[in-house]
Protein backbone atom coordinates (compact mmCIF):
# COMPACT_ATOMS: atom_id res chain seq x y z
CA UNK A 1 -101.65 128.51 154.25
CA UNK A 2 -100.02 127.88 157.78
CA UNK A 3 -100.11 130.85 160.06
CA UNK A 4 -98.47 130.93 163.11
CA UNK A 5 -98.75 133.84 165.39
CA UNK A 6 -96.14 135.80 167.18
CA UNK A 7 -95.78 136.81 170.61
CA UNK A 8 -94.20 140.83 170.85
CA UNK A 9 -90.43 139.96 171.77
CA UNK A 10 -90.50 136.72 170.67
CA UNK A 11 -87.83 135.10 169.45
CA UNK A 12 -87.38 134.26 165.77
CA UNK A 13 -85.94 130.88 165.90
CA UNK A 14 -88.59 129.92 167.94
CA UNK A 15 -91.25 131.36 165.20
CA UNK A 16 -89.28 129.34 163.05
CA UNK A 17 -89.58 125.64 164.86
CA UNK A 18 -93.37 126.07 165.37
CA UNK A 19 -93.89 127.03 161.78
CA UNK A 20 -91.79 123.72 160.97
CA UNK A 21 -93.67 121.53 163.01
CA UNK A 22 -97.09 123.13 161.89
CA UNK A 23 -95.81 121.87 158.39
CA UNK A 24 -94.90 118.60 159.48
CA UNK A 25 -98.34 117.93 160.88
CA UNK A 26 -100.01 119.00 157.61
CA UNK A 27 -98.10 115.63 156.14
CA UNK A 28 -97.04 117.70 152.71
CA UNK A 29 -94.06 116.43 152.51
CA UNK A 30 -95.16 112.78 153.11
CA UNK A 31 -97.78 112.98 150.25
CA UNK A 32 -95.25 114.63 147.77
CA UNK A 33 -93.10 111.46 148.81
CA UNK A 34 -95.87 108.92 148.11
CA UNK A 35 -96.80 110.35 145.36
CA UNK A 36 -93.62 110.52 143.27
CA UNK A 37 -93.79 106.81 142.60
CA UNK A 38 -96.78 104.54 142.12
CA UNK A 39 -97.57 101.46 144.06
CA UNK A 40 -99.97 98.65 143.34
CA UNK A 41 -102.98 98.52 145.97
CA UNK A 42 -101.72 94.92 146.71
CA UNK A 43 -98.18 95.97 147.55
CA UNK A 44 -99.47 98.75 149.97
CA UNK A 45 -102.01 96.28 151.40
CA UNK A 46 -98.95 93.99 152.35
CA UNK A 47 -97.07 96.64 153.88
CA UNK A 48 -99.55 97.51 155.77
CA UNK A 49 -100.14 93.97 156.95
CA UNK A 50 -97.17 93.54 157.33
CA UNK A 51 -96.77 96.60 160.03
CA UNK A 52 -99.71 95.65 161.80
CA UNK A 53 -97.76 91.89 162.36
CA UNK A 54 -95.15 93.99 163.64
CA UNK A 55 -97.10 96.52 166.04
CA UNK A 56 -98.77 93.98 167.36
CA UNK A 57 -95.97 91.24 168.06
CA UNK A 58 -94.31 94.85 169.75
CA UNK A 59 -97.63 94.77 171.75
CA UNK A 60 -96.96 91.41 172.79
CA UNK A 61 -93.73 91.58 173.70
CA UNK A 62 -93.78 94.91 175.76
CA UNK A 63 -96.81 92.92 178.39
């Protein structure tokens, strides 16, 4: 359960936008997402090759 505490006088929307990115950083809605569909270990293992080409050629580039 995500609990954010609440200053007296605070504002709600502000309540609000910390509770949202409290649940962002918990990465729910990310696993729900992955987990809706199966993929093969190999296709995953590409992809993640596949980033790691990318981040680095970034890396590259950017020095």
């Amino acid at each position: 359960m995500i609990i954010v505490p609440i200053k007296e006088g605070e504002n709600i929307e502000r309540a609000l936008k910390k509770f949202k990115r409290k649940y962002e950083k918990t990465g729910v809605v990310k696993e729900l997402r992955s987990r809706q569909a199966f993929k093969k270990p190999s296709v995953v293992n590409r992809k993640k090759k596949e980033h790691a080409v990318y981040v680095q050629k970034m890396n590259q580039n950017n020095d």
